[in-house]
PDB file of N, CA and C in Angstrom:
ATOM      1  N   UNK A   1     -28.470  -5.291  42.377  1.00  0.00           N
ATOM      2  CA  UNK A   1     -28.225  -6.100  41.201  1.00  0.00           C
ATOM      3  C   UNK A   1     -29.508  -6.855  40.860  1.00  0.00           C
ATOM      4  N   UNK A   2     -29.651  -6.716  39.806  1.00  0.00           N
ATOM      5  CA  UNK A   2     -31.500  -7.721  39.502  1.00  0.00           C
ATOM      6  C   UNK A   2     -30.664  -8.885  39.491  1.00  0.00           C
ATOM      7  N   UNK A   3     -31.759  -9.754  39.329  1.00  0.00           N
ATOM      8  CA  UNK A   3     -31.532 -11.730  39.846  1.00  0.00           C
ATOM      9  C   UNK A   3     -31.225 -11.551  38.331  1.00  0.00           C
ATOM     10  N   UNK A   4     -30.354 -12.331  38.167  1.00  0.00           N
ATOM     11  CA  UNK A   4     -29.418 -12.891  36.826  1.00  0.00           C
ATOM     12  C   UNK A   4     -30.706 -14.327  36.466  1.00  0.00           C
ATOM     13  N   UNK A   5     -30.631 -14.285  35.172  1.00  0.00           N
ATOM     14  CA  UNK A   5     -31.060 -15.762  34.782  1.00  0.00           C
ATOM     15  C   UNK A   5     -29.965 -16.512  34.919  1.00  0.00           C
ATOM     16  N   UNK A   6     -30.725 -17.892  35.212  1.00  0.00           N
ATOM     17  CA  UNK A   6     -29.685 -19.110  35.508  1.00  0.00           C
ATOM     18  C   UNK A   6     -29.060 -19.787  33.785  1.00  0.00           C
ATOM     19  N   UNK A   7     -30.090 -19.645  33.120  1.00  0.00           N
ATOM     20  CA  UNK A   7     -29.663 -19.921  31.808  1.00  0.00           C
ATOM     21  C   UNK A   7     -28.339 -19.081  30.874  1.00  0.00           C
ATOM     22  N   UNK A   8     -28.300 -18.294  31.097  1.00  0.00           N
ATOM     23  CA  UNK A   8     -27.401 -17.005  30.547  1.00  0.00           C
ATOM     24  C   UNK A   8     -26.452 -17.904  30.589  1.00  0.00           C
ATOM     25  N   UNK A   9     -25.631 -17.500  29.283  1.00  0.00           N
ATOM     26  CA  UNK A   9     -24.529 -18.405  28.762  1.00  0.00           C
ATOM     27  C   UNK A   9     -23.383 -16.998  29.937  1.00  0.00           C
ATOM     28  N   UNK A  10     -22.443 -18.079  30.576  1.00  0.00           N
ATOM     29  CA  UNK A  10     -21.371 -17.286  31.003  1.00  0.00           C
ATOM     30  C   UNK A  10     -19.959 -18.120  31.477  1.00  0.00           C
ATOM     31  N   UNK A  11     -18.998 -17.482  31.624  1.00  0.00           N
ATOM     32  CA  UNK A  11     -17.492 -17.823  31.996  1.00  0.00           C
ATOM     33  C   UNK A  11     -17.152 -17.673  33.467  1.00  0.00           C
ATOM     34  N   UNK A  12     -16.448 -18.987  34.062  1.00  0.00           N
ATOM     35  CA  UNK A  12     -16.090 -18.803  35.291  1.00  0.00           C
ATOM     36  C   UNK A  12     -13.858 -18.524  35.101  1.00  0.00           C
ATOM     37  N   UNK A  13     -13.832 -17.450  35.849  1.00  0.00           N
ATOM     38  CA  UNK A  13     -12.459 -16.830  35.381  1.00  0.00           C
ATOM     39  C   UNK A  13     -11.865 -16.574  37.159  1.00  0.00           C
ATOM     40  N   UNK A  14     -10.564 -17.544  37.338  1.00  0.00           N
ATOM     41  CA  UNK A  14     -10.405 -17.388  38.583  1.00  0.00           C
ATOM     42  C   UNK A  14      -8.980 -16.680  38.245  1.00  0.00           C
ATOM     43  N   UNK A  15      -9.410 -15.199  39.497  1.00  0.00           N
ATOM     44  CA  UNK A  15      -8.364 -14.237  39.048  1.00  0.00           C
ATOM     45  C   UNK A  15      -6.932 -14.784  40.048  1.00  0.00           C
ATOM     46  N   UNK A  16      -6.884 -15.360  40.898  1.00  0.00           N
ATOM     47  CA  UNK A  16      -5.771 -15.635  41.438  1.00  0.00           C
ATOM     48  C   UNK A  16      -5.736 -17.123  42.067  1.00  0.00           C
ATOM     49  N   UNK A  17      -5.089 -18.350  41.536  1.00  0.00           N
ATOM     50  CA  UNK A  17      -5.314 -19.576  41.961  1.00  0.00           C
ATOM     51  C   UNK A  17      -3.742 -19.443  43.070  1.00  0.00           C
ATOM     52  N   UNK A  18      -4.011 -20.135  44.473  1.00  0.00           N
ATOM     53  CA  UNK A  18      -3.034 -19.950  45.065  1.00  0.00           C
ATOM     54  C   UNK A  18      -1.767 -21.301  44.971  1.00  0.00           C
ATOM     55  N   UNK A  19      -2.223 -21.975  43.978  1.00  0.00           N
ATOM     56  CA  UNK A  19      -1.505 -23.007  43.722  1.00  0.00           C
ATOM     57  C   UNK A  19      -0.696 -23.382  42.839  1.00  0.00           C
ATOM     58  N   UNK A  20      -1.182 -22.029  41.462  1.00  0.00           N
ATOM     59  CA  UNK A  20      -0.272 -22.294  40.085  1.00  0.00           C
ATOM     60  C   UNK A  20      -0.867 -20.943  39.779  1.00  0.00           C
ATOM     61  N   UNK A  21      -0.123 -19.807  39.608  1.00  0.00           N
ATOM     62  CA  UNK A  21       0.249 -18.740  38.822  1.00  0.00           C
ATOM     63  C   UNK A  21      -0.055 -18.823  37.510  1.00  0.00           C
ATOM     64  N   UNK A  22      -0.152 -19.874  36.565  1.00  0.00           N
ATOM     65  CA  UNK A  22      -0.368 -19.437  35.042  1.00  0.00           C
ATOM     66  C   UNK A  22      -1.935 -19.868  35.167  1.00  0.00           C
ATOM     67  N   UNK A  23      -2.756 -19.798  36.535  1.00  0.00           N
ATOM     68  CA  UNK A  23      -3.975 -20.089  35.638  1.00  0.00           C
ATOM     69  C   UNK A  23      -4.206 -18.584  36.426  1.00  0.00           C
ATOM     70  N   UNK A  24      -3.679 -17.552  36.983  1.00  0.00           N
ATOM     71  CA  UNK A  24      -4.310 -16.482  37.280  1.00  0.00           C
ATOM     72  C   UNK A  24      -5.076 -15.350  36.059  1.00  0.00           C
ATOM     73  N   UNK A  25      -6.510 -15.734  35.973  1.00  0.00           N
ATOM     74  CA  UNK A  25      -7.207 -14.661  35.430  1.00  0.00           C
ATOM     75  C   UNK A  25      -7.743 -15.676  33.916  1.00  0.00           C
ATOM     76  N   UNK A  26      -7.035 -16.851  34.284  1.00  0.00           N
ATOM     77  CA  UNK A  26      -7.862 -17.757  33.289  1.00  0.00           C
ATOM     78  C   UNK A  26      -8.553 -18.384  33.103  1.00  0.00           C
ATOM     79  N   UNK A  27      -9.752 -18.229  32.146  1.00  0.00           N
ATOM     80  CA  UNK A  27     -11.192 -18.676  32.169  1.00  0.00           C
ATOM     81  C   UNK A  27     -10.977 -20.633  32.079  1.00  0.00           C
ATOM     82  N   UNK A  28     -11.688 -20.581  33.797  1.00  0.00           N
ATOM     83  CA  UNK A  28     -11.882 -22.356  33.825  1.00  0.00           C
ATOM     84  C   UNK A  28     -13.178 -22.521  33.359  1.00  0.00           C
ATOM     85  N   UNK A  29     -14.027 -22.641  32.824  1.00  0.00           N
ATOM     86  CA  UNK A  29     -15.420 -23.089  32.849  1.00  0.00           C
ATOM     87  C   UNK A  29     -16.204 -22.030  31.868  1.00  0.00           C
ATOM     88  N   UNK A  30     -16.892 -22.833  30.685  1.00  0.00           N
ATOM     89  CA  UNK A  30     -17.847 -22.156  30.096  1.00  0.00           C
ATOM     90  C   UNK A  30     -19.199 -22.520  29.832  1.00  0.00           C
ATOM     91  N   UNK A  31     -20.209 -22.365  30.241  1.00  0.00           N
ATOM     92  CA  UNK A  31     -21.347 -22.836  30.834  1.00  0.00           C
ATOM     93  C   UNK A  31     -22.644 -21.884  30.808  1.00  0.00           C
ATOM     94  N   UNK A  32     -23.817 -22.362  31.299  1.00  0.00           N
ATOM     95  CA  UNK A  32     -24.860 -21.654  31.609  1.00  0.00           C
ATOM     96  C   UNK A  32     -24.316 -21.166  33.072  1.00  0.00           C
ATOM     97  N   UNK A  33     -24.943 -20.172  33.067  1.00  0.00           N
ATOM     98  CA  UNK A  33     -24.426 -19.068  34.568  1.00  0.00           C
ATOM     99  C   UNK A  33     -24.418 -20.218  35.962  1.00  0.00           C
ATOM    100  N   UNK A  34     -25.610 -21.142  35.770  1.00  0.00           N
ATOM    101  CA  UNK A  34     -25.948 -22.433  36.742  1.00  0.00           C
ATOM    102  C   UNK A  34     -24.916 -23.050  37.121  1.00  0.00           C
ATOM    103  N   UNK A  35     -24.796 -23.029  36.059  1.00  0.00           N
ATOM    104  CA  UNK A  35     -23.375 -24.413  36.471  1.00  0.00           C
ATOM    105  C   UNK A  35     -21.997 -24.009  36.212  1.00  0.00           C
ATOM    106  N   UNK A  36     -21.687 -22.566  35.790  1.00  0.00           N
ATOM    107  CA  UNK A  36     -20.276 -21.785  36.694  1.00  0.00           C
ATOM    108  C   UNK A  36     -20.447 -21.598  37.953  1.00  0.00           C
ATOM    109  N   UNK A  37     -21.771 -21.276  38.799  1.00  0.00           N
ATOM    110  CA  UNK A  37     -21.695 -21.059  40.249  1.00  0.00           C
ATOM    111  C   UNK A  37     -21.571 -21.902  41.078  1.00  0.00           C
ATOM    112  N   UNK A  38     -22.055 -23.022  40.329  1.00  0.00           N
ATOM    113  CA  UNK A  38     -21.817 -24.403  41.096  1.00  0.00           C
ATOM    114  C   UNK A  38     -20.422 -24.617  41.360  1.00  0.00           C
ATOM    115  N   UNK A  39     -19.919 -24.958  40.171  1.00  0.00           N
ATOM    116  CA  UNK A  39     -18.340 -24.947  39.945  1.00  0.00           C
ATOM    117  C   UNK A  39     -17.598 -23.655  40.571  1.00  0.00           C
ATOM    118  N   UNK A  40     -17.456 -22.286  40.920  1.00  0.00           N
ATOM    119  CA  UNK A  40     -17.412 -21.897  41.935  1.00  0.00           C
ATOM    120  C   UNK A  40     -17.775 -21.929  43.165  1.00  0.00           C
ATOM    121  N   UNK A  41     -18.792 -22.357  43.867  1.00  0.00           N
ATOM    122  CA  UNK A  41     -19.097 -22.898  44.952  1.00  0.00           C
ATOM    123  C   UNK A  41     -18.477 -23.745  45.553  1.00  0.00           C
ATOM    124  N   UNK A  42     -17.924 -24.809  44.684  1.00  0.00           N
ATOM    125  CA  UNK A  42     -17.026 -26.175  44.769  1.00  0.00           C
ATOM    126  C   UNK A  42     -15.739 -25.678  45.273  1.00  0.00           C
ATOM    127  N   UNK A  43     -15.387 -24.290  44.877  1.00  0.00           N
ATOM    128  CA  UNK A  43     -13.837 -23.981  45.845  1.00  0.00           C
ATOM    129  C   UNK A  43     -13.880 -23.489  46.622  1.00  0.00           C
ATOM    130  N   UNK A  44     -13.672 -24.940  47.914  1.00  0.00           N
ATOM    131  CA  UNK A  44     -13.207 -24.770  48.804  1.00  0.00           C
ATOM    132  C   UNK A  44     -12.322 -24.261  49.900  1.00  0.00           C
ATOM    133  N   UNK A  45     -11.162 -23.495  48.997  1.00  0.00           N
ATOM    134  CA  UNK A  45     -10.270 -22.589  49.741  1.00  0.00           C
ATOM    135  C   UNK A  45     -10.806 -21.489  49.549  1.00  0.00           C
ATOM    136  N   UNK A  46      -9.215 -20.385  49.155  1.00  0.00           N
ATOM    137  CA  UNK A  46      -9.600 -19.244  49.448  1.00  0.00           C
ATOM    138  C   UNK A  46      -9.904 -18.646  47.679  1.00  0.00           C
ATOM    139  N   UNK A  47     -10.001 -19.665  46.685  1.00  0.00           N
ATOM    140  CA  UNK A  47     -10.076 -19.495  45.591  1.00  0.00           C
ATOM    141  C   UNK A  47     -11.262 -18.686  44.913  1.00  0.00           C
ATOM    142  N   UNK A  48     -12.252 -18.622  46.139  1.00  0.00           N
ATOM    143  CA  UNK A  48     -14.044 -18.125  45.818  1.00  0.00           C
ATOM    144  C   UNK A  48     -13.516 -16.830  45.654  1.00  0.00           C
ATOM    145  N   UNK A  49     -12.986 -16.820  46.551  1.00  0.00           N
ATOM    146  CA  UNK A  49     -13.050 -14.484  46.942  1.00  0.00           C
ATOM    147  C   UNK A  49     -12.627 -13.857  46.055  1.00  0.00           C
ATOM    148  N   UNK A  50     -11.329 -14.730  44.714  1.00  0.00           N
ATOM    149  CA  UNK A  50     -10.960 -14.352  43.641  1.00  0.00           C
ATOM    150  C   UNK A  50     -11.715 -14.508  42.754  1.00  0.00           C
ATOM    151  N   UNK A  51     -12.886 -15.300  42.754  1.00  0.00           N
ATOM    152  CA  UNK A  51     -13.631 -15.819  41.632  1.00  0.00           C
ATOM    153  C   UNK A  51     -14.353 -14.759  40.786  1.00  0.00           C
ATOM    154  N   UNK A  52     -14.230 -14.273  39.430  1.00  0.00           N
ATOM    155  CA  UNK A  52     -15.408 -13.874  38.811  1.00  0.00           C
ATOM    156  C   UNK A  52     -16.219 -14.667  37.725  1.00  0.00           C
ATOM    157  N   UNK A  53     -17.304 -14.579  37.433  1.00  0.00           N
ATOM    158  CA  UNK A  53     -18.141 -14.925  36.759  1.00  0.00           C
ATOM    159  C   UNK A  53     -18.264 -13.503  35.426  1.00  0.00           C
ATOM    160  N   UNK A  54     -18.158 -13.829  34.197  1.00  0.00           N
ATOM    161  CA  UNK A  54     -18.692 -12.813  33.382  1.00  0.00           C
ATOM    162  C   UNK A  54     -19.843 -13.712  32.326  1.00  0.00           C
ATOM    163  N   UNK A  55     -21.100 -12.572  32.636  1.00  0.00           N
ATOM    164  CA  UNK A  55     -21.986 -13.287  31.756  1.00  0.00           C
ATOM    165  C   UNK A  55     -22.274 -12.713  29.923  1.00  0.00           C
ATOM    166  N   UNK A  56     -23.121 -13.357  29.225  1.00  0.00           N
ATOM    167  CA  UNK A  56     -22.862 -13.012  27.863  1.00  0.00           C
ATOM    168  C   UNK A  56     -23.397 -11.597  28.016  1.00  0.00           C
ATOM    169  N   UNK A  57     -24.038 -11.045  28.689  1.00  0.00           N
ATOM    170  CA  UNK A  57     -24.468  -9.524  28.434  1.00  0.00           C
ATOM    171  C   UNK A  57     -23.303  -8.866  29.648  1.00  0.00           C
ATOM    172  N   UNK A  58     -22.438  -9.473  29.344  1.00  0.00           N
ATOM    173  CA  UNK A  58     -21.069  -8.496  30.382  1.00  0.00           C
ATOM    174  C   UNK A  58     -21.305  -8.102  31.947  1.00  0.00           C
ATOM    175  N   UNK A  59     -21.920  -8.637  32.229  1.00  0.00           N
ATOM    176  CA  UNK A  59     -22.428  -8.327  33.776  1.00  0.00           C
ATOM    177  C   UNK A  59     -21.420  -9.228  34.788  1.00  0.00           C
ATOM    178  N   UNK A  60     -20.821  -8.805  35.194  1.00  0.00           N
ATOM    179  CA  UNK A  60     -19.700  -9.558  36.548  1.00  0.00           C
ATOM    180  C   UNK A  60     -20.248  -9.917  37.607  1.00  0.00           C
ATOM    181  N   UNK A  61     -20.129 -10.981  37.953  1.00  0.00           N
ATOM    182  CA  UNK A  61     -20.509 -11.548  39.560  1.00  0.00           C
ATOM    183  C   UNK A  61     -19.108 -11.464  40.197  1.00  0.00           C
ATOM    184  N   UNK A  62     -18.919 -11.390  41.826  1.00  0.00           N
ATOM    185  CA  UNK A  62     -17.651 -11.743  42.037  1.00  0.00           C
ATOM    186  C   UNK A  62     -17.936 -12.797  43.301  1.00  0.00           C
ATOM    187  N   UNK A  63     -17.395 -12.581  44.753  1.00  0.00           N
ATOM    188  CA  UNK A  63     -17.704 -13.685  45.345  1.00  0.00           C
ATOM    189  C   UNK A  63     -19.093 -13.348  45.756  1.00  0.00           C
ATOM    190  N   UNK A  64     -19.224 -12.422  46.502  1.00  0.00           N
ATOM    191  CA  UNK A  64     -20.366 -12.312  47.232  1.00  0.00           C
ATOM    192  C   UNK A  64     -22.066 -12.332  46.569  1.00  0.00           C
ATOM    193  N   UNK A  65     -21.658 -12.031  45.039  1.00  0.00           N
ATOM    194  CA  UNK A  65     -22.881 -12.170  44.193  1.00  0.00           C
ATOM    195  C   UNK A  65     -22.729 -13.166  43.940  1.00  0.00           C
ATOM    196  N   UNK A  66     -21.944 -14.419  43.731  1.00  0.00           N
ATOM    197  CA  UNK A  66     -21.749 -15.603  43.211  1.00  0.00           C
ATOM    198  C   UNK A  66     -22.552 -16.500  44.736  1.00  0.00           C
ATOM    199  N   UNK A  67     -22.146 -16.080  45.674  1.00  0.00           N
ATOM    200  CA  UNK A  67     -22.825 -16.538  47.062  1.00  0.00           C
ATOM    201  C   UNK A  67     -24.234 -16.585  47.022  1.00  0.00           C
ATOM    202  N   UNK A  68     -24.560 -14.828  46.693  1.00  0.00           N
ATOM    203  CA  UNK A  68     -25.756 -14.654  46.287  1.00  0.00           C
ATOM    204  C   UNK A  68     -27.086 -15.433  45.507  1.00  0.00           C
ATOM    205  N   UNK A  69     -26.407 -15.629  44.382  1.00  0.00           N
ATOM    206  CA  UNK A  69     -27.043 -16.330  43.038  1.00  0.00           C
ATOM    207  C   UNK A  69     -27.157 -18.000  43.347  1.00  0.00           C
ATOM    208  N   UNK A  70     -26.091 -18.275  44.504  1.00  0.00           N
ATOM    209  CA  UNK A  70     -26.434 -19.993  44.794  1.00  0.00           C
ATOM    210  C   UNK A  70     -27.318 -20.019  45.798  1.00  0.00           C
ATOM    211  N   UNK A  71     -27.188 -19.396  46.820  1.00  0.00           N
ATOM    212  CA  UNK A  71     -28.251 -19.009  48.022  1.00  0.00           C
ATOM    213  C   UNK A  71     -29.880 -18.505  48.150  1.00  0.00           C
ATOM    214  N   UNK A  72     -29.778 -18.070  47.214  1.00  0.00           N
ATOM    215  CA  UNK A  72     -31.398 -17.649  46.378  1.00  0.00           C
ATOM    216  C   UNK A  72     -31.941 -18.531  45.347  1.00  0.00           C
ATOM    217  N   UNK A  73     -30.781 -18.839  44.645  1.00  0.00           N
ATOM    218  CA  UNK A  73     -31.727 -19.432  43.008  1.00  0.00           C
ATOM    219  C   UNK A  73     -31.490 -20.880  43.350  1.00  0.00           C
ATOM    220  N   UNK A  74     -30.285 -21.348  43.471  1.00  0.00           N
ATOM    221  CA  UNK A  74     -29.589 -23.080  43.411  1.00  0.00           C
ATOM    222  C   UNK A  74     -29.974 -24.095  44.446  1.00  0.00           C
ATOM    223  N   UNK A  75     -29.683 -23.432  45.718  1.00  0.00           N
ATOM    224  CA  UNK A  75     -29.786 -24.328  46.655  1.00  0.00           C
ATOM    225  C   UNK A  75     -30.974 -24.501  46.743  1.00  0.00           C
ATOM    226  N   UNK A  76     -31.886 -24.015  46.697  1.00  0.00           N
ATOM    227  CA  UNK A  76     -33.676 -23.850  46.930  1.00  0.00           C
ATOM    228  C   UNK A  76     -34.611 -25.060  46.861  1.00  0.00           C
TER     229      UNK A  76
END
């Protein structure tokens, strides 16, 4: 996967919340790619592993690229 820009306008969309059913697959967060991963990062349960990210040029992160993209670009 090439390194995503951090700027890229994108949506954080959590496909299965284990706490409430009507937010499954509904976009929480619309943001620069930066600060959806953050805001995925922030869940603490098992909410990450469901997590996708879609960016404006359609490119999907899921957990492990979302891991990725904070571990390389964010935390640094």
């Amino acid at each position: 996967m090439p390194t995503p820009k951090l700027a890229t306008p994108a949506t954080l969309f959590e496909a299965c919340d284990p706490l409430d059913d009507e937010l499954n697959g509904q976009p929480l967060q619309e943001g620069t790619l930066e600060e959806v991963v953050v805001t995925a990062m922030e869940f603490a349960d098992c909410r990450l592993a469901t997590a996708k990210i879609v960016t404006a040029d359609h490119e999907e992160l899921h957990a492990r690229e979302i891991e990725d993209v904070f571990s390389e670009q964010i935390s640094e």
